[in-house]
Structures are given as C-alpha cells and as structure tokens.
C-alpha atoms as a PDB file:
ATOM      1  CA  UNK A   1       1.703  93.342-134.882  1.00  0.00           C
ATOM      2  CA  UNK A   2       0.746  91.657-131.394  1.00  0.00           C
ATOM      3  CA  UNK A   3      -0.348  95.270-130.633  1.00  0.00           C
ATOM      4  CA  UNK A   4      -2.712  95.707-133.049  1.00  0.00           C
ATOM      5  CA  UNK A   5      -4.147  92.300-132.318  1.00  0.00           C
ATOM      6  CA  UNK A   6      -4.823  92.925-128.783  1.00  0.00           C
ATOM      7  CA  UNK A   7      -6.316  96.314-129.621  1.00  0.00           C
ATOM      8  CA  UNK A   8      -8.616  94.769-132.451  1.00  0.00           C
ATOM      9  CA  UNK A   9      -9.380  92.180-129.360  1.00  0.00           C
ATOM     10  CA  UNK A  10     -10.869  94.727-127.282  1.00  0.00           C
ATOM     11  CA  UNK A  11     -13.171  96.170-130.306  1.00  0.00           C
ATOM     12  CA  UNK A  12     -14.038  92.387-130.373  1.00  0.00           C
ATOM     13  CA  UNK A  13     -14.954  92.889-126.758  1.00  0.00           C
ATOM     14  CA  UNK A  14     -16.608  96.225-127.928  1.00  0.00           C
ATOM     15  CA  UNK A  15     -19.120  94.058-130.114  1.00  0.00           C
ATOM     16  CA  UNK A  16     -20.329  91.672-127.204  1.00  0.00           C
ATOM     17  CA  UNK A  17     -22.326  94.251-125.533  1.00  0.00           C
ATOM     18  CA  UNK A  18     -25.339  93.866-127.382  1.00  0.00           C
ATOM     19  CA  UNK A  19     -27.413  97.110-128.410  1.00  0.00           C
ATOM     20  CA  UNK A  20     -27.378  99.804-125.616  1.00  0.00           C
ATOM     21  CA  UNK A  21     -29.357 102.140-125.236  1.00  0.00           C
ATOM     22  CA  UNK A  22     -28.988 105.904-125.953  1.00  0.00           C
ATOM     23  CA  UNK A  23     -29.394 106.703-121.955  1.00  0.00           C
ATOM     24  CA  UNK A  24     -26.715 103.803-121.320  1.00  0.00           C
ATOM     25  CA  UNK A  25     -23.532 106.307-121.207  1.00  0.00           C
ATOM     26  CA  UNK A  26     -20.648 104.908-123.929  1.00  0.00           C
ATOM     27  CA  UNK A  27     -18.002 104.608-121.653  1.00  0.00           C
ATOM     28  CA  UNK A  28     -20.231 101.885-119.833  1.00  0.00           C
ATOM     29  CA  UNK A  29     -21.444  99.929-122.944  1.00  0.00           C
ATOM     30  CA  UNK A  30     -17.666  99.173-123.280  1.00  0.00           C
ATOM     31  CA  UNK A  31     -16.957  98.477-119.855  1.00  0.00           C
ATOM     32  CA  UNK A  32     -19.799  96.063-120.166  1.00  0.00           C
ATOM     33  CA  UNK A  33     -18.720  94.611-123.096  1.00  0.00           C
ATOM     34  CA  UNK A  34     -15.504  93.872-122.080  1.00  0.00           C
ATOM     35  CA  UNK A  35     -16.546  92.035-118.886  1.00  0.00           C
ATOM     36  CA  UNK A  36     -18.796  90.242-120.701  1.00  0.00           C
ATOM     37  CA  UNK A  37     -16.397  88.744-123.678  1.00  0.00           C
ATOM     38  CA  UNK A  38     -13.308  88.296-120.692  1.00  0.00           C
ATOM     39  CA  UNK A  39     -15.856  86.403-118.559  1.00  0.00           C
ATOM     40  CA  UNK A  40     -16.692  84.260-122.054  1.00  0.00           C
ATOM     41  CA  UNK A  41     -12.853  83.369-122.753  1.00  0.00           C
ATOM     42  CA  UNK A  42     -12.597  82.593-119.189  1.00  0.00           C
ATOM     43  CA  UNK A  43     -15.272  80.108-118.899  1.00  0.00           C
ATOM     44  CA  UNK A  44     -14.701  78.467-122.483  1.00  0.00           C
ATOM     45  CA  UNK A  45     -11.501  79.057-123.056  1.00  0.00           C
ATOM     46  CA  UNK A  46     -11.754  76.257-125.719  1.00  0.00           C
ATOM     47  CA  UNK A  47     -13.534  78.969-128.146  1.00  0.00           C
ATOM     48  CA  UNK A  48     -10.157  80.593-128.778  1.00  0.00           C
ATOM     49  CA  UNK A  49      -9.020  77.472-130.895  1.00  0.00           C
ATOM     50  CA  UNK A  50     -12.174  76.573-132.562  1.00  0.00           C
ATOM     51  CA  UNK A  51     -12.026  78.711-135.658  1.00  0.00           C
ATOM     52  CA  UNK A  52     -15.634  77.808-137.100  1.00  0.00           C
ATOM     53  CA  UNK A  53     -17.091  78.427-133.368  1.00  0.00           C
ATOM     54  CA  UNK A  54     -15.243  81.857-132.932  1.00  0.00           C
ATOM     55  CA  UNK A  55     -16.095  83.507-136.268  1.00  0.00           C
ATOM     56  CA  UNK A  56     -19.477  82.416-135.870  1.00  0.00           C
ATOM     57  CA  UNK A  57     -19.736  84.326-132.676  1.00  0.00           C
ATOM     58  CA  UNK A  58     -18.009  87.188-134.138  1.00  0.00           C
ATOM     59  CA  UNK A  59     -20.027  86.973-136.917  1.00  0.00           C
ATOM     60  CA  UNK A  60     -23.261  87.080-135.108  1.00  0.00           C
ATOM     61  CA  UNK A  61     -22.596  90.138-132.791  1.00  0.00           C
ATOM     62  CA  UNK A  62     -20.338  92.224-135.253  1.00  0.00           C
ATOM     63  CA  UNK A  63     -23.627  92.985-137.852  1.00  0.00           C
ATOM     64  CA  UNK A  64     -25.573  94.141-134.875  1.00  0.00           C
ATOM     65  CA  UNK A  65     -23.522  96.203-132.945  1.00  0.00           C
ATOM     66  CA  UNK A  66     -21.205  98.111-135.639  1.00  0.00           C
ATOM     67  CA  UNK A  67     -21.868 100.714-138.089  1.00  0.00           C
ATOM     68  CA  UNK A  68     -20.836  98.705-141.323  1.00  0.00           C
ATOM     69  CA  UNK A  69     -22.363 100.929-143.941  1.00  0.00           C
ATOM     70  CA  UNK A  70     -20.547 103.736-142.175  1.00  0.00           C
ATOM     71  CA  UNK A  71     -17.533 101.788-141.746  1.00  0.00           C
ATOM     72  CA  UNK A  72     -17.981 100.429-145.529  1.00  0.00           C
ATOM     73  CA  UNK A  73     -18.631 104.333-147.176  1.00  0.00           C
ATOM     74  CA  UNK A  74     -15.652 105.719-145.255  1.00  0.00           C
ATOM     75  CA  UNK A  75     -13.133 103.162-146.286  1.00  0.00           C
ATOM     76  CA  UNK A  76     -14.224 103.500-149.923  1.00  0.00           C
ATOM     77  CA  UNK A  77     -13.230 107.459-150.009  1.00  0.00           C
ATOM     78  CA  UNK A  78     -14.038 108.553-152.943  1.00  0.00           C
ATOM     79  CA  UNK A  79     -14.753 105.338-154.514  1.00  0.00           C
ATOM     80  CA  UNK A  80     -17.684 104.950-152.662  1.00  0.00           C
ATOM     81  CA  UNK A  81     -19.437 107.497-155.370  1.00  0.00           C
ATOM     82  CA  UNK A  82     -18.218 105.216-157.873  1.00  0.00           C
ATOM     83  CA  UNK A  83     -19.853 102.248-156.773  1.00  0.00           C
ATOM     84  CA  UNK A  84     -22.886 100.982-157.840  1.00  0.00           C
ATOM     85  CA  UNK A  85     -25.355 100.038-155.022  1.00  0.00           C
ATOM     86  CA  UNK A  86     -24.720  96.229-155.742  1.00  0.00           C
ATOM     87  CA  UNK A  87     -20.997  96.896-155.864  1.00  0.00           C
ATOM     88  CA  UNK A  88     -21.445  98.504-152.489  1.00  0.00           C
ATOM     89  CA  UNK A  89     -23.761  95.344-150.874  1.00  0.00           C
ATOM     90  CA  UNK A  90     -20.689  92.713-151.914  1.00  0.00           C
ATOM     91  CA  UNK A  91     -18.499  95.064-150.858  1.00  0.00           C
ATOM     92  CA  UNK A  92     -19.866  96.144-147.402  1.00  0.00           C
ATOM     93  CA  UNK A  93     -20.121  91.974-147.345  1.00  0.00           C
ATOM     94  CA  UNK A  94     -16.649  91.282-147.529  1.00  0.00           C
ATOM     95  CA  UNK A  95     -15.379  93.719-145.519  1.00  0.00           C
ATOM     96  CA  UNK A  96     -17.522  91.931-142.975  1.00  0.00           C
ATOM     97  CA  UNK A  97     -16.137  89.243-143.361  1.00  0.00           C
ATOM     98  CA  UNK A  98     -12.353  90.765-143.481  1.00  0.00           C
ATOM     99  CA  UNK A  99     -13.426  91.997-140.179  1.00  0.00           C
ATOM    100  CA  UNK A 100     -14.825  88.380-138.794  1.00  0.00           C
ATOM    101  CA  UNK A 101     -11.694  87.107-139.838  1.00  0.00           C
ATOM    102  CA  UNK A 102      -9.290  90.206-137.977  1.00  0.00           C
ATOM    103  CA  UNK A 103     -11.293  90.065-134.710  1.00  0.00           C
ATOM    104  CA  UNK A 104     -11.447  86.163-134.462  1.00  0.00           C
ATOM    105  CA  UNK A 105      -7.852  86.055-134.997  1.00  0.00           C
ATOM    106  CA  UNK A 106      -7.448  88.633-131.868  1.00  0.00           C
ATOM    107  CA  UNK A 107      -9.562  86.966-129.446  1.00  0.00           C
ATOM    108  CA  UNK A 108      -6.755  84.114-130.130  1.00  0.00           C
ATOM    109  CA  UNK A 109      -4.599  86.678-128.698  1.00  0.00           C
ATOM    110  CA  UNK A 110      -6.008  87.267-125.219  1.00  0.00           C
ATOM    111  CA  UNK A 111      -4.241  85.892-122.029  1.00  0.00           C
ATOM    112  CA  UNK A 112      -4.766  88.265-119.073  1.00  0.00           C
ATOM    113  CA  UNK A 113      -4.686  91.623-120.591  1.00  0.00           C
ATOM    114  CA  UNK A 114      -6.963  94.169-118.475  1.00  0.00           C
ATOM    115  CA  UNK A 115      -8.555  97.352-119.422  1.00  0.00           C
ATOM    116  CA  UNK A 116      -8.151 100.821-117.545  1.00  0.00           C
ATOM    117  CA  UNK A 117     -10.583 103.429-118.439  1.00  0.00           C
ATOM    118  CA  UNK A 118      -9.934 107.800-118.839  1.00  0.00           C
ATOM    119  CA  UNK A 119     -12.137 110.190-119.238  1.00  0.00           C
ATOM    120  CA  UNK A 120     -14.640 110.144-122.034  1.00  0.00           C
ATOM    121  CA  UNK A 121     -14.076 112.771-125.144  1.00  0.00           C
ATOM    122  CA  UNK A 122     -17.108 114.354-126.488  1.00  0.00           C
ATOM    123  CA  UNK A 123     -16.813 115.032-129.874  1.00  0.00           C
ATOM    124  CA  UNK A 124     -20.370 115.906-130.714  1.00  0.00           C
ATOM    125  CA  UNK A 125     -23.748 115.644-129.112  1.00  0.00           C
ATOM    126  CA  UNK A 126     -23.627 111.706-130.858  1.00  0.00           C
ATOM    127  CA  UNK A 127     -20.282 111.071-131.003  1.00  0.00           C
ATOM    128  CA  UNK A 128     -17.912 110.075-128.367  1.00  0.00           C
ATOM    129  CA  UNK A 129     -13.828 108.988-127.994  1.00  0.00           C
ATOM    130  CA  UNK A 130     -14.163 106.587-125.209  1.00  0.00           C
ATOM    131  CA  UNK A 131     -10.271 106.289-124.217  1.00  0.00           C
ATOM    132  CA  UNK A 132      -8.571 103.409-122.824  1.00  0.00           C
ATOM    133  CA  UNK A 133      -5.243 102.047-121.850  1.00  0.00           C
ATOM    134  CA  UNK A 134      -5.065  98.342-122.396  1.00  0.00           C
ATOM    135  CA  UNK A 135      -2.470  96.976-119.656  1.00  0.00           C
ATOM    136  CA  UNK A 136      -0.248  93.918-120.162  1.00  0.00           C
ATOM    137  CA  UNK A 137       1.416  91.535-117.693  1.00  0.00           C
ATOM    138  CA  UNK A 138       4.481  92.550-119.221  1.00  0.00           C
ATOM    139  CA  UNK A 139       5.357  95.337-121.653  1.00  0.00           C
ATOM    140  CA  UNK A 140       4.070  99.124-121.938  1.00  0.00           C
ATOM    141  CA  UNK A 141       0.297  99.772-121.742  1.00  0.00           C
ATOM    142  CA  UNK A 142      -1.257 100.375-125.118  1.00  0.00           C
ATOM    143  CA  UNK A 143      -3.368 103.527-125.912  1.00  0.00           C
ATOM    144  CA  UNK A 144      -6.605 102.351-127.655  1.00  0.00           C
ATOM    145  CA  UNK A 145      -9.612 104.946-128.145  1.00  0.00           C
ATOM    146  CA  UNK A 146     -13.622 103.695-129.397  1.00  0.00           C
ATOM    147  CA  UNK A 147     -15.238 105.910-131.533  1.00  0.00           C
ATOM    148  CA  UNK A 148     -19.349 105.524-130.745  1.00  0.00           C
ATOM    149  CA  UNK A 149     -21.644 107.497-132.699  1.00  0.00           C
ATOM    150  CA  UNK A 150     -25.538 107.332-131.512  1.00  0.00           C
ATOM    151  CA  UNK A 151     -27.403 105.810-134.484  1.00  0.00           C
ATOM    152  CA  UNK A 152     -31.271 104.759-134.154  1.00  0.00           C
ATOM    153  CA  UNK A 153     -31.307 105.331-130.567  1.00  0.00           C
ATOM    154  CA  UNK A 154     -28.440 102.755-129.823  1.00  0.00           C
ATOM    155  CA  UNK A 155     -24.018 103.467-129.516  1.00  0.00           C
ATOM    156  CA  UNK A 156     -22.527 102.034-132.096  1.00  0.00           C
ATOM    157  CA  UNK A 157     -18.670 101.165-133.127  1.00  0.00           C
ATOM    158  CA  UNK A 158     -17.387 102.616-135.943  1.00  0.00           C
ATOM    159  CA  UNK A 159     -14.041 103.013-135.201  1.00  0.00           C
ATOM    160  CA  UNK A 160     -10.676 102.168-133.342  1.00  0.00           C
ATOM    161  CA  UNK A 161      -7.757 104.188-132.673  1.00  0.00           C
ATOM    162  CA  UNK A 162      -4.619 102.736-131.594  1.00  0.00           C
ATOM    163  CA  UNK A 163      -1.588 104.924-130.485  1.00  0.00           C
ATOM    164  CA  UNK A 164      -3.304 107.944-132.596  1.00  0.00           C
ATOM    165  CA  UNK A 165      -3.920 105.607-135.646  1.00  0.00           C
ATOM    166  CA  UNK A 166      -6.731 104.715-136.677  1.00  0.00           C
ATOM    167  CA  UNK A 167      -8.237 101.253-138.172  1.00  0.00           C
ATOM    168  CA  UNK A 168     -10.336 102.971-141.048  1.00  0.00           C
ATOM    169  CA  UNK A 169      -8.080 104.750-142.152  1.00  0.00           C
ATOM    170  CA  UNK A 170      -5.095 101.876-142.350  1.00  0.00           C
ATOM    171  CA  UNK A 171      -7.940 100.146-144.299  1.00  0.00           C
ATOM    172  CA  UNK A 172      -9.107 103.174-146.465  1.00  0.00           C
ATOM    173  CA  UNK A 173      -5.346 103.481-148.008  1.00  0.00           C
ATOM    174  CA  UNK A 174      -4.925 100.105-148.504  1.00  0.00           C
ATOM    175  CA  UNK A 175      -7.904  99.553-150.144  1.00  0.00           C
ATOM    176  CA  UNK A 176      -7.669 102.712-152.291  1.00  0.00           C
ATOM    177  CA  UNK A 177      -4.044 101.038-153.167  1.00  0.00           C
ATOM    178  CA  UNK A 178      -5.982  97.945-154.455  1.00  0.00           C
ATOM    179  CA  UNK A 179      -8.624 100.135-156.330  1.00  0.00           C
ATOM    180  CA  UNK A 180      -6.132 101.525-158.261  1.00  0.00           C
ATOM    181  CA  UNK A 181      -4.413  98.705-158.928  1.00  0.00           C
ATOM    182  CA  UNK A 182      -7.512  96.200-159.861  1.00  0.00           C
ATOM    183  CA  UNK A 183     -10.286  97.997-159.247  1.00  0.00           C
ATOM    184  CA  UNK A 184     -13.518  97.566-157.161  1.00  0.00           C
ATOM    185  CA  UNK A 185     -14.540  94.360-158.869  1.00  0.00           C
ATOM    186  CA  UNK A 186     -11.144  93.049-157.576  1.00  0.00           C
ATOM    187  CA  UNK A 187     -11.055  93.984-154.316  1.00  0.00           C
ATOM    188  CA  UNK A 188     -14.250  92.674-153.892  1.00  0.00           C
ATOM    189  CA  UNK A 189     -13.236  89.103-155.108  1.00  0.00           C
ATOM    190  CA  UNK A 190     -10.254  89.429-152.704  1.00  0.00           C
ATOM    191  CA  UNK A 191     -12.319  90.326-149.701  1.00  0.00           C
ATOM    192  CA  UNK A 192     -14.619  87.005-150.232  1.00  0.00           C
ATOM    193  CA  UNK A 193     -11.618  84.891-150.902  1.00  0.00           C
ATOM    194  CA  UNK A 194      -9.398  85.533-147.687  1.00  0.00           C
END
C-alpha cells in the first residue's frame, strides 16, 4: 500500500544517518537521518528513477546501520534453530537484498512528505520506540514508530512499526508460510531471485 511505502521510506531515511554514537540520543539520529536523505532527494532528485544508482545507495548504508542478523534470527522464528550457519549467511543475504529492493522502491515514493516527532518510549536501558507521525500534503498523518536497540556502542534499526504493525513480523509469517510450503532452501532461492 502507498502507506507502507512511505513508512518503509522513512526507515530508508533511518539508514542515512551513518553510525551514531551511544551518547547521540535516538530520537536525534533519526531526525538527522531524515534531513539528511530529504536534503539528498532534493538536490538529486534524478536518484529516484535510477534503479542501479538507488539500490546501490541503499545497499551501501543499509549493512551498516541495521541490525540484519537480528532482523534475519527474528524473522526465521523458530526456523532459525533449524538452519544451518550457511543456510543462515544466504539467508540473512537475501533478505538484504529483499530489503534493498523494498526501501529503493519507497524512496520512489517521496514528494513532500514531512516528519513530526513525539516523545521517545523507553523500553529498556538499550532499547528505544522513537515515535513519529509522518504528515502528507493531503490525506491523514501516518503513525510510524523506530525500534533502536544500542549494539557495539552505536543505535541501530531493527524494526518499524506502522499503525501498531510491525515490519518483522509481516515478514516473519510470510516467510514461515513459505517454509512450510518449500522450505528454507526455497525461500532462500526466492529471496536472491526477486
């Protein structure tokens, strides 16, 4: 849906901060990050068409600034006990790319959408909800929510919540629907050949 494309935009914006520091409070890593990728769009705006150019810039910021092993474990459920740790390296691989892919096709999706910031949730001494509303030119404002954890000294993504549902967990039932169905060896093969 356009909504879930302009929320998976702003965790695209999420990745352009670059690694911030523990002391650098969450809620201003994504501030950052979203001034910085809005400024980019604005001053090429040519990027959004260039398919090769945008995953490539996806691409390089998503390994460094997300949690993928995190992301990659969770997803699994309980088929990440199941997996071997080579299974789990293609795997965690093509969900990468999966994600390349979703984010590059949201930053096609921007055109004036701003960002309005509430409070910050605490969840845990490293873990924090950083809570948004994403407002359009026309149409309600969407609720989206960044889960940060504080791994190696740095906030990291490792989640995205929109209207109370959350990415991972759209992907973990899917995925355990294709498990079933194929199993791992499959939906690894169909990760790699979106």
């Amino acid at each position: 849906s356009r909504a879930r494309r302009l929320c998976t935009l702003l965790l695209g914006t999420l990745l352009w901060a670059g690694a911030a520091l523990a002391s650098t409070p969450p809620e201003e890593v994504v501030r950052q990050a979203s001034e910085q990728v809005l400024a980019r769009l604005e001053a090429e705006p040519e990027v959004q068409t260039q398919t090769e150019r945008l995953h490539a810039l996806v691409d390089e910021v998503l390994v460094a600034h997300m949690d993928l092993q995190r992301m990659s474990r969770w997803v699994l459920g309980r088929y990440a006990r199941r997996v071997d740790d080579d299974q789990l390296a293609r795997f965690t691989e093509g969900f990468r790319a999966l994600l390349v892919r979703t984010y590059a096709t949201a930053l096609t999706e921007y055109n004036g959408q701003s960002m309005r910031f509430l409070p910050p949730r605490q969840d845990a001494e490293d873990r924090v909800t950083v809570r948004t509303l994403i407002e359009q030119p026309a149409g309600p404002s969407i609720p989206i929510h960044f889960s940060l954890h504080n791994r190696d000294g740095a906030w990291k993504a490792y989640d995205i919540s929109i209207d109370g549902v959350s990415m991972l967990t759209n992907y973990r039932t899917s995925f355990a629907a294709e498990i079933r169905r194929g199993g791992i060896e499959q939906l690894i093969a169909s990760l790699n050949d979106s």
